[in-house]
N, C-alpha and C. Protein backbone atom coordinates (compact mmCIF):
# COMPACT_ATOMS: atom_id res chain seq x y z
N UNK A 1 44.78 6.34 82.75
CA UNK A 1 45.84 7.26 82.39
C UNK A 1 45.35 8.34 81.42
N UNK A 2 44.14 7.92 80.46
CA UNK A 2 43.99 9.23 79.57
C UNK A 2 43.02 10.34 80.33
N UNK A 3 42.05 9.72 81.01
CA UNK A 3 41.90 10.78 81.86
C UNK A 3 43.11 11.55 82.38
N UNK A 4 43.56 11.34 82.95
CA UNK A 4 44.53 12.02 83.84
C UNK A 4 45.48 12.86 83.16
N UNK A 5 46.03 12.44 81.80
CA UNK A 5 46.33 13.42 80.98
C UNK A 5 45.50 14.22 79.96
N UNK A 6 44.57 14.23 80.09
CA UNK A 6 43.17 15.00 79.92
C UNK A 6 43.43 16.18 80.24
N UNK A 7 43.19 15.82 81.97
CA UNK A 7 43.43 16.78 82.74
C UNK A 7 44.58 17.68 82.93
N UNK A 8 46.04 17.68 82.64
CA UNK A 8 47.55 17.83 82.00
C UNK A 8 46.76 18.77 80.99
N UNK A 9 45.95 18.51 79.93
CA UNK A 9 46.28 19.23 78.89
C UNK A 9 44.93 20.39 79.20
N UNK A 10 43.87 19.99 80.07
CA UNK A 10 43.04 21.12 80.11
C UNK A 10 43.56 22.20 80.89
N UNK A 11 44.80 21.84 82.23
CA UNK A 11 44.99 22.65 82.83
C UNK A 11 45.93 23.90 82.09
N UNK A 12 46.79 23.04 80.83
CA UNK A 12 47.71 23.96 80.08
C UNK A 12 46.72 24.88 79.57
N UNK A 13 45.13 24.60 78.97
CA UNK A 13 44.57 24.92 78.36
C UNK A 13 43.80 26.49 78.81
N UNK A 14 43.52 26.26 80.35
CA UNK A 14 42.93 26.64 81.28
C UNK A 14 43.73 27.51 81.66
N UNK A 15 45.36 27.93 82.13
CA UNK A 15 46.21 28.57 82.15
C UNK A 15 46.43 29.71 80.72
N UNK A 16 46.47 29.29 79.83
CA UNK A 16 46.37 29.42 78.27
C UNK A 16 45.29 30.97 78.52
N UNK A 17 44.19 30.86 78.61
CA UNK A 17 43.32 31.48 78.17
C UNK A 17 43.06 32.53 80.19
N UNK A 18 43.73 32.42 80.67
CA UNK A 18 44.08 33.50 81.94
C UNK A 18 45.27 34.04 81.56
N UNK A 19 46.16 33.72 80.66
CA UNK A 19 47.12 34.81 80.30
C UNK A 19 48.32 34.54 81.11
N UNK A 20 48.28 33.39 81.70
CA UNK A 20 48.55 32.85 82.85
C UNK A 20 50.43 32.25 82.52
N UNK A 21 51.14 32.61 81.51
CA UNK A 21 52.40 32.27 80.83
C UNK A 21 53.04 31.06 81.80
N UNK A 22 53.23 31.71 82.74
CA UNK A 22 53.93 31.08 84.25
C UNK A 22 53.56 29.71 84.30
N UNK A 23 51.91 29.88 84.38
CA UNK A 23 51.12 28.65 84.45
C UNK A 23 51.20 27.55 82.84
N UNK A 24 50.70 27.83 81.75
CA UNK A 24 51.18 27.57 80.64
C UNK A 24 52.49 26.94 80.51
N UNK A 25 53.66 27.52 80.52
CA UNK A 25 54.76 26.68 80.84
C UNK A 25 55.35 25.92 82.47
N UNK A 26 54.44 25.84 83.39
CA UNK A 26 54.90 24.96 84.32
C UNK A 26 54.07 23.33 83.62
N UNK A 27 53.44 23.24 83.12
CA UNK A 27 52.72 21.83 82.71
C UNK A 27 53.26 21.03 81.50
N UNK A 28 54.75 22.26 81.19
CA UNK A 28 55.74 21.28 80.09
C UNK A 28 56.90 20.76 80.79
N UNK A 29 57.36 19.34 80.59
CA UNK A 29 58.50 18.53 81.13
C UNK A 29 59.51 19.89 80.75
N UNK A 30 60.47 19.93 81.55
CA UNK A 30 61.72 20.33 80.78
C UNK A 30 62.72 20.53 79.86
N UNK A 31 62.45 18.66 79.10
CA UNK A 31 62.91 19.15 78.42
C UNK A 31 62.26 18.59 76.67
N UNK A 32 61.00 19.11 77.22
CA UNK A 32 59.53 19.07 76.01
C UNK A 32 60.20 20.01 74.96
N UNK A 33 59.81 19.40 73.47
CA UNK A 33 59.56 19.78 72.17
C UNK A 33 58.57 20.61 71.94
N UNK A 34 58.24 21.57 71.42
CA UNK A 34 57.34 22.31 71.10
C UNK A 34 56.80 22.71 69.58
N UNK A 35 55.82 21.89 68.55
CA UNK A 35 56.00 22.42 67.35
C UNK A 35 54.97 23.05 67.52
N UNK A 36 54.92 24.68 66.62
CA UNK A 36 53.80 25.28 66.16
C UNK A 36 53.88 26.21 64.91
N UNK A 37 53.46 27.02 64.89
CA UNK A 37 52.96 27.68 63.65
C UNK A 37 54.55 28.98 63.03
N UNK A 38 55.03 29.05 64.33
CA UNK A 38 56.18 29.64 63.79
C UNK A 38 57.62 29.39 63.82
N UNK A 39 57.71 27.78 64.49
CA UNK A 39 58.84 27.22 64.36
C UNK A 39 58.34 26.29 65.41
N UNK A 40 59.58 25.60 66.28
CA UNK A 40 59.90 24.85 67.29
C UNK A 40 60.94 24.73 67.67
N UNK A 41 61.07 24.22 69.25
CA UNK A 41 62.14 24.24 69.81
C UNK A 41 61.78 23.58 71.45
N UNK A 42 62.48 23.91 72.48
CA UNK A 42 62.00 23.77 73.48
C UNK A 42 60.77 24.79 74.15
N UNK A 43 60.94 24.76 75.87
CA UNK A 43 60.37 26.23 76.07
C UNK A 43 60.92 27.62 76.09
N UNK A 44 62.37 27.55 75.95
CA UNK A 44 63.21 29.15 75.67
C UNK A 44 62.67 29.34 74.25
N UNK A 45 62.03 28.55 73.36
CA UNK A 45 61.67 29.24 72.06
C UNK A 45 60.42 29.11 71.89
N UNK A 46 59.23 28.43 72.82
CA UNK A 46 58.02 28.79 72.60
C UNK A 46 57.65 29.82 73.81
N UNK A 47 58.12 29.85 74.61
CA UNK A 47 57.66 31.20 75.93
C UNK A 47 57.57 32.19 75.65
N UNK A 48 58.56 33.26 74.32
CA UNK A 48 58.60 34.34 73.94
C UNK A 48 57.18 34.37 72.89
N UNK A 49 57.50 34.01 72.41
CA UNK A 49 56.40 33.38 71.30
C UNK A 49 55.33 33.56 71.98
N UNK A 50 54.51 32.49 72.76
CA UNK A 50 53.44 32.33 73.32
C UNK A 50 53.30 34.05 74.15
N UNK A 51 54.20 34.71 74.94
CA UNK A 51 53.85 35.63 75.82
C UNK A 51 53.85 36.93 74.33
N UNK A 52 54.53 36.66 73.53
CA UNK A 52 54.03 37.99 72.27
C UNK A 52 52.50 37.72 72.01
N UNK A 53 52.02 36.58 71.48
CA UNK A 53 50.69 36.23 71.50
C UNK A 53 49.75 36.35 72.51
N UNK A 54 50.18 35.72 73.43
CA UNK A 54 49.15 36.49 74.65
C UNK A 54 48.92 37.98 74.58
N UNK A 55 49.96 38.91 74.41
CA UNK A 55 49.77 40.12 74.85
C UNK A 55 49.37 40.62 73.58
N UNK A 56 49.83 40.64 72.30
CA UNK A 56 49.47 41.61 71.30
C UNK A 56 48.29 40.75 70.56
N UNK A 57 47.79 39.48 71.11
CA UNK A 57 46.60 39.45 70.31
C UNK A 57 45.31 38.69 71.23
N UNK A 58 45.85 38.77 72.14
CA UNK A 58 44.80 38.43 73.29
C UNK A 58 44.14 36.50 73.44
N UNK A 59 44.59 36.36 72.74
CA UNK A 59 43.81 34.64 72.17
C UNK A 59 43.01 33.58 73.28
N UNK A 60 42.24 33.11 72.52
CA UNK A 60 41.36 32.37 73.85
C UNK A 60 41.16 31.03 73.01
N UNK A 61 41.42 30.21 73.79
CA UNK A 61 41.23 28.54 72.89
C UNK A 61 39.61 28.25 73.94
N UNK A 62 38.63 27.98 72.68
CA UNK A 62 37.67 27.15 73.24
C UNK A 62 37.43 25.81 72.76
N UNK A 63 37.77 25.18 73.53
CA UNK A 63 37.24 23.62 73.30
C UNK A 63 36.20 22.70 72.70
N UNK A 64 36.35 22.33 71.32
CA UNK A 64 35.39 22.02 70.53
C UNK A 64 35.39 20.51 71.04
N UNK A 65 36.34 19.39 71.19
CA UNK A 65 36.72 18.39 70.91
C UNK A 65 38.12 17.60 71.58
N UNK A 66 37.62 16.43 72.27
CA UNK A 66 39.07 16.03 73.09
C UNK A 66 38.90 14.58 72.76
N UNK A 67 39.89 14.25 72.21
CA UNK A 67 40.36 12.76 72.27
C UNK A 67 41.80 12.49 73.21
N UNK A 68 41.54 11.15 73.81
CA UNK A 68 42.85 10.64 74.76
C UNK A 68 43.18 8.82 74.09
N UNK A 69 44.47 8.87 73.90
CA UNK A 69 44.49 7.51 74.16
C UNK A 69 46.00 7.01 74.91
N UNK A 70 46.04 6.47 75.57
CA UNK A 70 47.36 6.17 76.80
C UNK A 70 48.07 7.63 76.88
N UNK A 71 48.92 7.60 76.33
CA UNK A 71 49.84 9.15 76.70
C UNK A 71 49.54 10.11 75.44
N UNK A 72 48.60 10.31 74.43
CA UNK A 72 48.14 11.03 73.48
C UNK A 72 46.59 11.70 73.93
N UNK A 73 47.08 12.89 73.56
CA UNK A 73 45.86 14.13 73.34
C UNK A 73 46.00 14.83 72.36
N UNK A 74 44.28 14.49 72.27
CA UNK A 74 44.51 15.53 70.50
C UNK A 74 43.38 16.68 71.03
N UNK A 75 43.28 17.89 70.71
CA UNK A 75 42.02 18.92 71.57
C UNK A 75 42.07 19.65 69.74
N UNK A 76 40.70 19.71 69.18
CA UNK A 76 40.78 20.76 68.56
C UNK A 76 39.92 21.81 69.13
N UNK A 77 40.27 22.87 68.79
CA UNK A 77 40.04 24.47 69.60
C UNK A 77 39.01 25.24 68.08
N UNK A 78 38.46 26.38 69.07
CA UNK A 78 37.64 27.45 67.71
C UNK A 78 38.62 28.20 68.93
N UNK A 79 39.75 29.08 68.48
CA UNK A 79 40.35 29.87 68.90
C UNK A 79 40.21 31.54 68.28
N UNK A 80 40.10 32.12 69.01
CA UNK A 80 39.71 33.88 68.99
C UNK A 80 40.98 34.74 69.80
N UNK A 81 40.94 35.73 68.95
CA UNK A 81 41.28 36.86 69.21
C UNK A 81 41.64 38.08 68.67
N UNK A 82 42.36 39.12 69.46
CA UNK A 82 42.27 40.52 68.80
C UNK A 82 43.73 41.19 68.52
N UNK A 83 43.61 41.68 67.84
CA UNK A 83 44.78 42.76 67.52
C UNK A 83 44.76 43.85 68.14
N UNK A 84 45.62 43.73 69.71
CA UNK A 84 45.87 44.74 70.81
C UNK A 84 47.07 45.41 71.35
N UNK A 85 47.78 44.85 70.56
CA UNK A 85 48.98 45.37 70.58
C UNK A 85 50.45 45.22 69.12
N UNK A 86 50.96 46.14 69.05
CA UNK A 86 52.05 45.38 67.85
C UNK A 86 52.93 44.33 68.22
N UNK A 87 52.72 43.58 67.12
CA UNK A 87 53.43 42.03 66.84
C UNK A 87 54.19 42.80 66.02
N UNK A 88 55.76 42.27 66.81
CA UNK A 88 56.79 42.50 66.41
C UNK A 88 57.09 43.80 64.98
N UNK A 89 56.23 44.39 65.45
CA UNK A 89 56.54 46.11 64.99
C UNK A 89 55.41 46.70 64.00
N UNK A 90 54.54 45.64 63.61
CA UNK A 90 53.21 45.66 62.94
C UNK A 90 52.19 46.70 63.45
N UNK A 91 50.78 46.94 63.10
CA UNK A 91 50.09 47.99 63.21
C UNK A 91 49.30 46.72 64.29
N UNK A 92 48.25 48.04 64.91
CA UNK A 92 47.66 47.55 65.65
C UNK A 92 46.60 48.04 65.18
N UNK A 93 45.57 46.75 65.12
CA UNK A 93 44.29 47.55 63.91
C UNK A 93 43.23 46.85 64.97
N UNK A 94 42.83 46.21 66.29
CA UNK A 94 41.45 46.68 66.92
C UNK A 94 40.71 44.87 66.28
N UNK A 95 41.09 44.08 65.16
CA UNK A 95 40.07 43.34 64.34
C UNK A 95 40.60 42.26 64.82
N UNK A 96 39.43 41.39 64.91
CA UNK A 96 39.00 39.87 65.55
C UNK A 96 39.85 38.85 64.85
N UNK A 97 39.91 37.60 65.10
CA UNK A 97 40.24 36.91 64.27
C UNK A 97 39.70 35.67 64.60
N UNK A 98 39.20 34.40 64.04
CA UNK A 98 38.79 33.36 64.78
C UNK A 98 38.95 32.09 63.71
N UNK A 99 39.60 31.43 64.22
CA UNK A 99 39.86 29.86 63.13
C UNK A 99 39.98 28.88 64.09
N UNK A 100 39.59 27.37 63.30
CA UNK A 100 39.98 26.51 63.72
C UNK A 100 41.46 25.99 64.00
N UNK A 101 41.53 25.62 64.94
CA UNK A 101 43.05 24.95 65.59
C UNK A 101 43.13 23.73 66.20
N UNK A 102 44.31 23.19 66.40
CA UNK A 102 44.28 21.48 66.35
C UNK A 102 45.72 21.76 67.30
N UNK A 103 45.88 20.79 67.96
CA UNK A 103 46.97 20.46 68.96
C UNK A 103 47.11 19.20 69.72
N UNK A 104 48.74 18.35 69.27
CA UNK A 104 48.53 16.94 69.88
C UNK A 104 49.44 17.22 70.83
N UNK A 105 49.21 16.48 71.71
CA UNK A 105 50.12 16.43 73.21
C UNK A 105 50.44 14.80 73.26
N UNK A 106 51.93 14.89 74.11
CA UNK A 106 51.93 13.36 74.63
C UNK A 106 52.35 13.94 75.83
N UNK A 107 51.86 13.23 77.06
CA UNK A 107 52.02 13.29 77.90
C UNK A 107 52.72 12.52 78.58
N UNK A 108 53.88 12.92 79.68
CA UNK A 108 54.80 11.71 80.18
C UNK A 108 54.90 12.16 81.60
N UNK A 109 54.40 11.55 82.50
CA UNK A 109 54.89 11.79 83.96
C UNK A 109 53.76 12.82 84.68
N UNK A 110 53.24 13.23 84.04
CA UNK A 110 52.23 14.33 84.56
C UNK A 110 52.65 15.80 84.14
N UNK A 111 53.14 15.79 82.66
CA UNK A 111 53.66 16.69 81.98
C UNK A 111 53.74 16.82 80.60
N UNK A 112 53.60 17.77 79.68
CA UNK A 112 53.46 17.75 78.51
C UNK A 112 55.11 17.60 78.24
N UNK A 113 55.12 16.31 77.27
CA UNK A 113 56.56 15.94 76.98
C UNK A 113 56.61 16.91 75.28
N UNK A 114 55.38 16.50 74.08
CA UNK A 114 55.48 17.00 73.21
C UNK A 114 54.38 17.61 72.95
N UNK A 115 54.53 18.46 71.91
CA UNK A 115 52.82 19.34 71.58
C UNK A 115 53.48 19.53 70.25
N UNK A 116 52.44 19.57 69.33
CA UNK A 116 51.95 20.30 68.07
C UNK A 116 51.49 20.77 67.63
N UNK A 117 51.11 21.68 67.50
CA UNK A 117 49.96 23.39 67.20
C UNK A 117 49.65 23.56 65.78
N UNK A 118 48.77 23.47 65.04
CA UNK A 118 48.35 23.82 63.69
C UNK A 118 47.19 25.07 63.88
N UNK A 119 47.61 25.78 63.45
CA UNK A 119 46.14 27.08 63.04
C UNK A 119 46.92 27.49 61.97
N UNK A 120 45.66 28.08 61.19
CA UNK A 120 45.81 28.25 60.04
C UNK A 120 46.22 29.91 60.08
N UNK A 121 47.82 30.51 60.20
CA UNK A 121 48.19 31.31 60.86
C UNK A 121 48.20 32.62 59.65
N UNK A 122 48.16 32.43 58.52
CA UNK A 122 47.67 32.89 57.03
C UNK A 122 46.29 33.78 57.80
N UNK A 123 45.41 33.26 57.88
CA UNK A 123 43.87 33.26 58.01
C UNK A 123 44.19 34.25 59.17
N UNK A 124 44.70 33.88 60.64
CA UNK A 124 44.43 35.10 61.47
C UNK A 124 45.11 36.56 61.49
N UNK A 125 46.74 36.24 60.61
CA UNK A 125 46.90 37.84 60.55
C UNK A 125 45.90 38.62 59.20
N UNK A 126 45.45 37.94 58.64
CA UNK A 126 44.99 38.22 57.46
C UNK A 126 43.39 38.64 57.97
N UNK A 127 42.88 37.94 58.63
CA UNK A 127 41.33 38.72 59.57
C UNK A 127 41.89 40.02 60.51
N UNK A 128 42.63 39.80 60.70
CA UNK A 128 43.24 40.69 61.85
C UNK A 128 44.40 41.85 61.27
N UNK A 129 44.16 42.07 59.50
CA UNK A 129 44.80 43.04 58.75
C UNK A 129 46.17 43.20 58.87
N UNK A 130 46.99 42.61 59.11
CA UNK A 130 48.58 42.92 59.56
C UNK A 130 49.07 41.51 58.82
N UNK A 131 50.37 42.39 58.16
CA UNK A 131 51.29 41.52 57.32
C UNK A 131 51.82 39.89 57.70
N UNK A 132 51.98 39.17 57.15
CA UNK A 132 52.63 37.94 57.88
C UNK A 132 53.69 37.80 58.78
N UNK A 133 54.17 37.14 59.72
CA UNK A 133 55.48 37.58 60.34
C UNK A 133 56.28 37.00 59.26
């Protein structure tokens, strides 16, 4: 079974970094929890979220590290990206950003039931020159 939700969380992962939103949220149950760096909720409150991030800062999770055990995944990421567009009305300044990130999944059915997102979200608007949200 942890293989197999391995695979659940590389494909979110793998979707993730093609920009792929559609794809990204088809690999969450319906009616999955979502915590991360700027609140939580279901997917009506991480989809906006996630598709502002995709687009105004481009982000790419690379895979440092995967642990599984029965329906738990933990992946920590060296995640990158750029300031390419304005976040929510901010400047658009061109500069990189890159920190470590951490994310647990449980997986139920062949679907991400919960996730939890930590990056140190201080650190990337702050490499990436633009105010906090």
């Amino acid at each position: 079974m942890s293989e197999q939700n391995k695979r659940v969380v590389m494909s979110y992962v793998d979707a993730f970094n093609r920009g792929d939103l559609d794809g990204v949220c088809a690999m969450f149950a319906g009616d999955a929890l979502i915590h991360g760096a700027l609140g939580w909720g279901g997917l009506d409150v991480a989809r906006p979220l996630w598709d502002q991030w995709m687009r105004c800062f481009q982000m790419s999770l690379e895979v440092d590290a995967v642990a599984a055990e029965g329906d738990v995944v933990a992946v920590r990421y060296t995640e990158r990206g750029r300031s390419v567009q304005s976040f929510r009305g901010g400047p658009v300044t061109g500069r990189d950003y890159e920190v470590l990130a951490m994310e647990w999944f449980v997986v139920k059915e062949g679907h991400i039931a919960r996730r939890w997102g930590v990056r140190d979200t201080a650190s990337i608007f702050q490499q990436m020159g633009l105010p906090l949200p």
